[in-house]
PDB file of N, CA and C in Angstrom:
ATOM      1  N   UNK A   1      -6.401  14.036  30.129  1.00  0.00           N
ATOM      2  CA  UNK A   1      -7.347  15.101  30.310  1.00  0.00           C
ATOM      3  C   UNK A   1      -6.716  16.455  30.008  1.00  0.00           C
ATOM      4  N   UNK A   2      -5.457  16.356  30.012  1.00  0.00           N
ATOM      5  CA  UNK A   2      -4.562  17.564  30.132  1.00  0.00           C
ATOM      6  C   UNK A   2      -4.431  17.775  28.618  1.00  0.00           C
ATOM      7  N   UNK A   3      -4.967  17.262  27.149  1.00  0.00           N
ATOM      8  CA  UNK A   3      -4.271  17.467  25.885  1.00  0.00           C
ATOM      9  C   UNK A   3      -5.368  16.815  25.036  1.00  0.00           C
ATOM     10  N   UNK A   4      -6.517  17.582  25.013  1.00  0.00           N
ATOM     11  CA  UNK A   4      -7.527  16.961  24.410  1.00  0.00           C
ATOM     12  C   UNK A   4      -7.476  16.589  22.850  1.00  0.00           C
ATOM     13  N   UNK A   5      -8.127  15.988  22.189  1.00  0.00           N
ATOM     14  CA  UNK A   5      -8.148  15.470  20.824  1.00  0.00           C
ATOM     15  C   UNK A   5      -8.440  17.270  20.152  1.00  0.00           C
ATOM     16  N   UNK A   6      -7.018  16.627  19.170  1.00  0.00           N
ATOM     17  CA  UNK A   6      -7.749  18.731  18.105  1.00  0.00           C
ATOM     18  C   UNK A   6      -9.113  18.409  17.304  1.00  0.00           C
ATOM     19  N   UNK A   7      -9.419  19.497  17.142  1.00  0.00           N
ATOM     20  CA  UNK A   7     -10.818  19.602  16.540  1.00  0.00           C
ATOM     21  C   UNK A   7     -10.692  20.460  15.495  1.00  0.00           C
ATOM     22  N   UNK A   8     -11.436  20.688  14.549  1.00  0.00           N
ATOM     23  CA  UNK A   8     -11.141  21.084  13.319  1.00  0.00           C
ATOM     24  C   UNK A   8     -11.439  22.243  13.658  1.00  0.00           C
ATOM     25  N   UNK A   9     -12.090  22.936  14.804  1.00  0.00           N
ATOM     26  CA  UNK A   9     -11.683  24.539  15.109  1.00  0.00           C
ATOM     27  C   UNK A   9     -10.104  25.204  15.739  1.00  0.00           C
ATOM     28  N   UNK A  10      -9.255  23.873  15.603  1.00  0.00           N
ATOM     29  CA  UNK A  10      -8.008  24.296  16.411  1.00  0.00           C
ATOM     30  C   UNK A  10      -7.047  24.005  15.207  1.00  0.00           C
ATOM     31  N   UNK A  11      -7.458  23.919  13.746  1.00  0.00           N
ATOM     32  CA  UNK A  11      -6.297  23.346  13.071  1.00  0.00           C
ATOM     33  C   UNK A  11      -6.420  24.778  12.617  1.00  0.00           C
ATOM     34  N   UNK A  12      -4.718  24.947  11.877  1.00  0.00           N
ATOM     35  CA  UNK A  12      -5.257  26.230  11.339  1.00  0.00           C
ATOM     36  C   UNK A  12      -5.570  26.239   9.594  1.00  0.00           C
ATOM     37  N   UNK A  13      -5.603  26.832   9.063  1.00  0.00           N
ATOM     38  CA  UNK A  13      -6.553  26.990   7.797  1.00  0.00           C
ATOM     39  C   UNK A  13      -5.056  26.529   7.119  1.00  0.00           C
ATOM     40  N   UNK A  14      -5.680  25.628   5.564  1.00  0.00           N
ATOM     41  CA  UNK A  14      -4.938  25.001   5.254  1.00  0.00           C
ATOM     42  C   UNK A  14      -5.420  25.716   3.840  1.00  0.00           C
ATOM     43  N   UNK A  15      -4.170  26.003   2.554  1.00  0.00           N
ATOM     44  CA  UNK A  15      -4.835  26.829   1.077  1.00  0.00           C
ATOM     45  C   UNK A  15      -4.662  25.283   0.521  1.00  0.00           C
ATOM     46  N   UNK A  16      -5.614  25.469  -0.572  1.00  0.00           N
ATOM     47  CA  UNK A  16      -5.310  24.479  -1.483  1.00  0.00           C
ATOM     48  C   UNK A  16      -4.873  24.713  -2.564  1.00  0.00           C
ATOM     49  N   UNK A  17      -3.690  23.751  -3.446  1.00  0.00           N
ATOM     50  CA  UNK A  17      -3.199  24.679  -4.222  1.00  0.00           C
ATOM     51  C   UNK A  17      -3.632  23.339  -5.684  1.00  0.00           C
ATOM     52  N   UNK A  18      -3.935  23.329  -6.590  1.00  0.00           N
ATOM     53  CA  UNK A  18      -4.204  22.490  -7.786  1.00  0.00           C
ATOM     54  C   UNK A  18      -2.602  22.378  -8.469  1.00  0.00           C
ATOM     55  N   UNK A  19      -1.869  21.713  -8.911  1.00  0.00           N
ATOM     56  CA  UNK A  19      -0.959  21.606  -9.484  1.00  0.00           C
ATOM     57  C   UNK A  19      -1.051  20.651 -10.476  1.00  0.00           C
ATOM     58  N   UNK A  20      -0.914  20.542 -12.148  1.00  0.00           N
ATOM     59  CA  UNK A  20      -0.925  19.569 -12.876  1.00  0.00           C
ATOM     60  C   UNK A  20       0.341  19.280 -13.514  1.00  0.00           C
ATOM     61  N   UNK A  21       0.276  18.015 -13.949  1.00  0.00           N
ATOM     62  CA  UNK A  21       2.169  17.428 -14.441  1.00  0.00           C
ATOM     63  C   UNK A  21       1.768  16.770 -15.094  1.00  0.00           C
ATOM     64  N   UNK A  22       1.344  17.206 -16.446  1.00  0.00           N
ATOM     65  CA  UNK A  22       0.838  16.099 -17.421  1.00  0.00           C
ATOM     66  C   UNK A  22       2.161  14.836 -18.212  1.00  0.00           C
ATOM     67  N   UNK A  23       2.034  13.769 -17.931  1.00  0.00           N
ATOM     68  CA  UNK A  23       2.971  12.721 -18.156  1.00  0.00           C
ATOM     69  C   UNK A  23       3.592  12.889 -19.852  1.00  0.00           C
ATOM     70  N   UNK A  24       4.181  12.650 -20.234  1.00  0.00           N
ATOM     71  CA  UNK A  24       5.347  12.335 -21.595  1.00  0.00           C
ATOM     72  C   UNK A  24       4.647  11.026 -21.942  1.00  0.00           C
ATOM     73  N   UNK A  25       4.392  10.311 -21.321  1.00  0.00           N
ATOM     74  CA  UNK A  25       4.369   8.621 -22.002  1.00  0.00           C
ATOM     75  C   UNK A  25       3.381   8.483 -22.556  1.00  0.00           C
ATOM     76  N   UNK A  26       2.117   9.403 -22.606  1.00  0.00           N
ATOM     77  CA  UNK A  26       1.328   9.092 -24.090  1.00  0.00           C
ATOM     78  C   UNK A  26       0.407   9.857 -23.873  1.00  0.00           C
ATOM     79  N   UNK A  27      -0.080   9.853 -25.331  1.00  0.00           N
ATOM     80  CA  UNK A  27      -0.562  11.290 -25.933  1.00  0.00           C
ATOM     81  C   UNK A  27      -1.784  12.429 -25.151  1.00  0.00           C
ATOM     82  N   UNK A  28      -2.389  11.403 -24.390  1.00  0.00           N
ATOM     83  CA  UNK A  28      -3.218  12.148 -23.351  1.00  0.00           C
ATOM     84  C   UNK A  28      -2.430  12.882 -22.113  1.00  0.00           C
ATOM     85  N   UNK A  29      -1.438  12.226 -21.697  1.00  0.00           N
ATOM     86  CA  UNK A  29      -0.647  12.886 -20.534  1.00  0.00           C
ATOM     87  C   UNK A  29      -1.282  12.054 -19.329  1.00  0.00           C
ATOM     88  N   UNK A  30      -1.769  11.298 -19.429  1.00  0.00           N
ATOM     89  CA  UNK A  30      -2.384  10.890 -18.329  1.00  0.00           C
ATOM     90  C   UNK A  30      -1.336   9.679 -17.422  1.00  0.00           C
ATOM     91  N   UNK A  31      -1.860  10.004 -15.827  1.00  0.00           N
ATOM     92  CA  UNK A  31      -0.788   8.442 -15.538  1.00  0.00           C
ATOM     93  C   UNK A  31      -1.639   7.460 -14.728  1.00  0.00           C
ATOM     94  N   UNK A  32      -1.218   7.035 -14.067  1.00  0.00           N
ATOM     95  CA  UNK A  32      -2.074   5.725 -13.214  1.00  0.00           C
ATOM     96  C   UNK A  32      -1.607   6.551 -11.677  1.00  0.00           C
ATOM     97  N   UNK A  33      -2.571   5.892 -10.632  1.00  0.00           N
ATOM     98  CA  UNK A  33      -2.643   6.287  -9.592  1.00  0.00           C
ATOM     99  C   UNK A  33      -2.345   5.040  -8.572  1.00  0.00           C
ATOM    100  N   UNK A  34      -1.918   4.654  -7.953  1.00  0.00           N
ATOM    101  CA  UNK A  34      -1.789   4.111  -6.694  1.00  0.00           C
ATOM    102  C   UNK A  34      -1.706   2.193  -7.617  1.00  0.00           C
ATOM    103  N   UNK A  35      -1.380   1.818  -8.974  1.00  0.00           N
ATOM    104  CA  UNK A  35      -1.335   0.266  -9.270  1.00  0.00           C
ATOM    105  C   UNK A  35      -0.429  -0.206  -8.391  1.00  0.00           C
ATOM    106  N   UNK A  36       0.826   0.461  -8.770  1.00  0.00           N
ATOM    107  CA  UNK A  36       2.258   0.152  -8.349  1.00  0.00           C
ATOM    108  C   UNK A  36       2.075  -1.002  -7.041  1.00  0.00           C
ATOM    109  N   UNK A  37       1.635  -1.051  -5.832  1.00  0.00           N
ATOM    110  CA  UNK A  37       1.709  -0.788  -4.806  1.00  0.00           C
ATOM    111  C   UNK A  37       0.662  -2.281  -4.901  1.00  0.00           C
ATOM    112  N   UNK A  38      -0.002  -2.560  -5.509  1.00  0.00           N
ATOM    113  CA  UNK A  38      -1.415  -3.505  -5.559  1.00  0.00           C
ATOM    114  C   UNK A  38      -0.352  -4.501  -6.366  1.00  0.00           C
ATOM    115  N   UNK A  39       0.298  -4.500  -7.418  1.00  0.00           N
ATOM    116  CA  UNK A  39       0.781  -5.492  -8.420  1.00  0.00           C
ATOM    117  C   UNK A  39       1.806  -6.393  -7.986  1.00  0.00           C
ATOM    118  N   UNK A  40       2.750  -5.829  -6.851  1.00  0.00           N
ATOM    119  CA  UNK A  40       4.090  -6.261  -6.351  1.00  0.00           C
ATOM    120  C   UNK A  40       3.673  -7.433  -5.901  1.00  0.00           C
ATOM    121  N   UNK A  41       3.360  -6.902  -4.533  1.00  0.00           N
ATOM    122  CA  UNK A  41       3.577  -8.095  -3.766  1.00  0.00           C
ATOM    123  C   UNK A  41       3.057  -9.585  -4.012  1.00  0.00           C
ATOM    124  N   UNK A  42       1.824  -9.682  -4.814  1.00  0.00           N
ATOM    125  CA  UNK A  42       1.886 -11.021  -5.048  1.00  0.00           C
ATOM    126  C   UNK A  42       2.394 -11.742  -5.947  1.00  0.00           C
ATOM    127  N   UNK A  43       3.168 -11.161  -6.764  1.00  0.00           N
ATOM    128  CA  UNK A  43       3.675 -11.128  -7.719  1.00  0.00           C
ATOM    129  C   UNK A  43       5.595 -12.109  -6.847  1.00  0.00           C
ATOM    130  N   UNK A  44       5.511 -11.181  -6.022  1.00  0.00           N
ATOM    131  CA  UNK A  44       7.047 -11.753  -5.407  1.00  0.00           C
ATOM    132  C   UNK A  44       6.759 -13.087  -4.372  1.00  0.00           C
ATOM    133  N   UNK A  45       5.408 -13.249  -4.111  1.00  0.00           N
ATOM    134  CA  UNK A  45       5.572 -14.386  -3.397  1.00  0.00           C
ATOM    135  C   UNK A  45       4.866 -15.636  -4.115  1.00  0.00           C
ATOM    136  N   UNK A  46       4.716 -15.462  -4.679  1.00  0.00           N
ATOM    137  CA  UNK A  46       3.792 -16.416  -6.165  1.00  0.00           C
ATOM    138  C   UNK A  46       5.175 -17.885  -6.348  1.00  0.00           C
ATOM    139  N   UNK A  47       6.409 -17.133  -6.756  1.00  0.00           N
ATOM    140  CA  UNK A  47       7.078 -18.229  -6.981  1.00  0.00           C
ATOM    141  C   UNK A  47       7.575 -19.514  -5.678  1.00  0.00           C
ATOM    142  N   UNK A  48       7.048 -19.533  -4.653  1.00  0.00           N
ATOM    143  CA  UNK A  48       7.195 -20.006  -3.687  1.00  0.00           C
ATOM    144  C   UNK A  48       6.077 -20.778  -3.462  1.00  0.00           C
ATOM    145  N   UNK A  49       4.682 -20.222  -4.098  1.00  0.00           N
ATOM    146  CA  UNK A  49       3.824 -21.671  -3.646  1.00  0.00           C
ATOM    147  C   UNK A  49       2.898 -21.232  -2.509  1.00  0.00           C
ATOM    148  N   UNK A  50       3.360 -19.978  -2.321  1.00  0.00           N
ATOM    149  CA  UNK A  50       1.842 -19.562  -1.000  1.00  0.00           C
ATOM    150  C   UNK A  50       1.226 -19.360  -1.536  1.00  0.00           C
ATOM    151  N   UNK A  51      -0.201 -19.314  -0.707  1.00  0.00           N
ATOM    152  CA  UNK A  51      -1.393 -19.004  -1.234  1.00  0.00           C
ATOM    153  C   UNK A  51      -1.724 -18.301   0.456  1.00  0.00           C
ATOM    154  N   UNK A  52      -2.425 -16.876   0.398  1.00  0.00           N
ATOM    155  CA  UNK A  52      -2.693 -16.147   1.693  1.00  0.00           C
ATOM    156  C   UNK A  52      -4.316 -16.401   1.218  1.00  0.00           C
ATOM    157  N   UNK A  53      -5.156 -16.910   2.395  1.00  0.00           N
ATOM    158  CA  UNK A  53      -6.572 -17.380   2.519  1.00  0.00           C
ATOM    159  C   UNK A  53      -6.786 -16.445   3.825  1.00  0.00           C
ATOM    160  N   UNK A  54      -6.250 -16.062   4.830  1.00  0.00           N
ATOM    161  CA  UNK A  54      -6.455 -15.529   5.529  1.00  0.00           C
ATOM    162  C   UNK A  54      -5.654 -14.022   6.202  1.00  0.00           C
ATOM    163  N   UNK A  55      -6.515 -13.360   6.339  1.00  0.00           N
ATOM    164  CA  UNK A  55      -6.016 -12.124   6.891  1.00  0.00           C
ATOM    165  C   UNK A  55      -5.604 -11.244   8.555  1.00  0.00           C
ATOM    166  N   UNK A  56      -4.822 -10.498   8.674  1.00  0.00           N
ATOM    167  CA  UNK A  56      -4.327  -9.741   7.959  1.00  0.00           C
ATOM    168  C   UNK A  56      -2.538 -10.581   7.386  1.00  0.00           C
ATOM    169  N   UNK A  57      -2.060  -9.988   6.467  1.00  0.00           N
ATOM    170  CA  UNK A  57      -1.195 -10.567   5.967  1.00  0.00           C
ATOM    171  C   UNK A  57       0.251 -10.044   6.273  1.00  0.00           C
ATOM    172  N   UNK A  58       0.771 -10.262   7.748  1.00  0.00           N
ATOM    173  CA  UNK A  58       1.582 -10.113   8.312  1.00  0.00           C
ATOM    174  C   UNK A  58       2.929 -10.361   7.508  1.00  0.00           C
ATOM    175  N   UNK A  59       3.951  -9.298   8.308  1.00  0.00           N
ATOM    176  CA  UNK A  59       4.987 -10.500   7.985  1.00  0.00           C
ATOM    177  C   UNK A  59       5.793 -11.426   7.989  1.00  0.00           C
ATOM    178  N   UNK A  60       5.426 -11.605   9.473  1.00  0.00           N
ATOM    179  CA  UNK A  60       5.594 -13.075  10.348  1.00  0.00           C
ATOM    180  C   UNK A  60       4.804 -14.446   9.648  1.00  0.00           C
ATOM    181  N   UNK A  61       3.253 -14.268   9.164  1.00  0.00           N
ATOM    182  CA  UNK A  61       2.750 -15.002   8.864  1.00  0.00           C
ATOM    183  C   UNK A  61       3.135 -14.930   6.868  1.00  0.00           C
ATOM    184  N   UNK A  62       3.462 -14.247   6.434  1.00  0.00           N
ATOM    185  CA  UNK A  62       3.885 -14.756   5.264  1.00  0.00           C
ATOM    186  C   UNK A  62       5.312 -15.077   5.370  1.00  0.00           C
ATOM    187  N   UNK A  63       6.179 -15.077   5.985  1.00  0.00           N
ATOM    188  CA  UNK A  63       7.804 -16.058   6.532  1.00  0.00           C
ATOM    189  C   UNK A  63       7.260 -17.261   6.811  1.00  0.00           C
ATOM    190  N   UNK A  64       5.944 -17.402   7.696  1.00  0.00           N
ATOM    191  CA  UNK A  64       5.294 -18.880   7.723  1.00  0.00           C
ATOM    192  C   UNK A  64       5.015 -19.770   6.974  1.00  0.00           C
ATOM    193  N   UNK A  65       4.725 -18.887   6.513  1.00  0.00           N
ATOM    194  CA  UNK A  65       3.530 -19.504   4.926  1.00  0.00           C
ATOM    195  C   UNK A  65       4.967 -19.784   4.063  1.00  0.00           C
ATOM    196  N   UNK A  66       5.599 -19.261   3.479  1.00  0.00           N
ATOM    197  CA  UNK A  66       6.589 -19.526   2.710  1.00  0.00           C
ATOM    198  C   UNK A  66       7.728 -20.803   3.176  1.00  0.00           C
ATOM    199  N   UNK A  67       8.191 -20.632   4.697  1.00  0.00           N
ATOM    200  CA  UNK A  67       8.366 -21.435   5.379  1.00  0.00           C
ATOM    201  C   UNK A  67       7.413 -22.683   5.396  1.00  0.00           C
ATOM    202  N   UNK A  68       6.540 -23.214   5.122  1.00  0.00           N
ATOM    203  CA  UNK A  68       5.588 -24.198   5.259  1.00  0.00           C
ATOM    204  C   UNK A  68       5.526 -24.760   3.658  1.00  0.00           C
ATOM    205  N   UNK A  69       5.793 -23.632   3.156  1.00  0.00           N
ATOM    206  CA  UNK A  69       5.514 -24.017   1.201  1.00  0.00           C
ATOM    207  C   UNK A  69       6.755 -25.048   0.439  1.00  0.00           C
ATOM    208  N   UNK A  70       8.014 -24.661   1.526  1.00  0.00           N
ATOM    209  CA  UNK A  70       9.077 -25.266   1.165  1.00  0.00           C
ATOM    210  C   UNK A  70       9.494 -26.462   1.891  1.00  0.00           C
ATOM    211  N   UNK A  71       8.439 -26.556   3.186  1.00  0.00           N
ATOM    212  CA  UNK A  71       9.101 -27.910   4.173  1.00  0.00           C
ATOM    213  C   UNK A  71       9.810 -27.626   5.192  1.00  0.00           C
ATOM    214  N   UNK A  72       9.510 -26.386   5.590  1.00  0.00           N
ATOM    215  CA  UNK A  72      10.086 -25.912   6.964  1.00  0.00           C
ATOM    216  C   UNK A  72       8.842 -25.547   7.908  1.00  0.00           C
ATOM    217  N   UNK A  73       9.179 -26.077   9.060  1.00  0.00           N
ATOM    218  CA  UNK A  73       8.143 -25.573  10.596  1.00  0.00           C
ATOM    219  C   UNK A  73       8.370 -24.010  10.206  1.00  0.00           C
TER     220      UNK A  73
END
């Protein structure tokens, strides 16, 4: 009760600033946004033989799953 939730009348004013960094790697300058991050991981557990059917995808439960793919409890 003592430290209530802030409210967007208690933040203080934030500037916005636009900054562009057009990329080298081809002719538009353009880059990709957020793939990186989507492509990995199934990519590294693929050679092992899991398959994730259910969520969320821990990482206790994919040590399981991998553990189970090879013949281990």
């Amino acid at each position: 009760m003592d430290y209530p939730i802030p409210r967007a009348d208690d933040l203080p004013l934030v500037e916005t600033v636009r900054m562009e960094f057009p990329s080298a790697r081809n002719p538009l300058g353009l880059e990709g946004v957020g793939e990186g991050g989507a492509i990995s991981p199934p990519a590294a557990i693929a050679p092992f033989g899991v398959r994730i059917t259910e969520g969320p995808p821990t990482p206790a439960r994919i040590t399981a799953l991998i553990g189970a793919a090879r013949g281990r409890p």
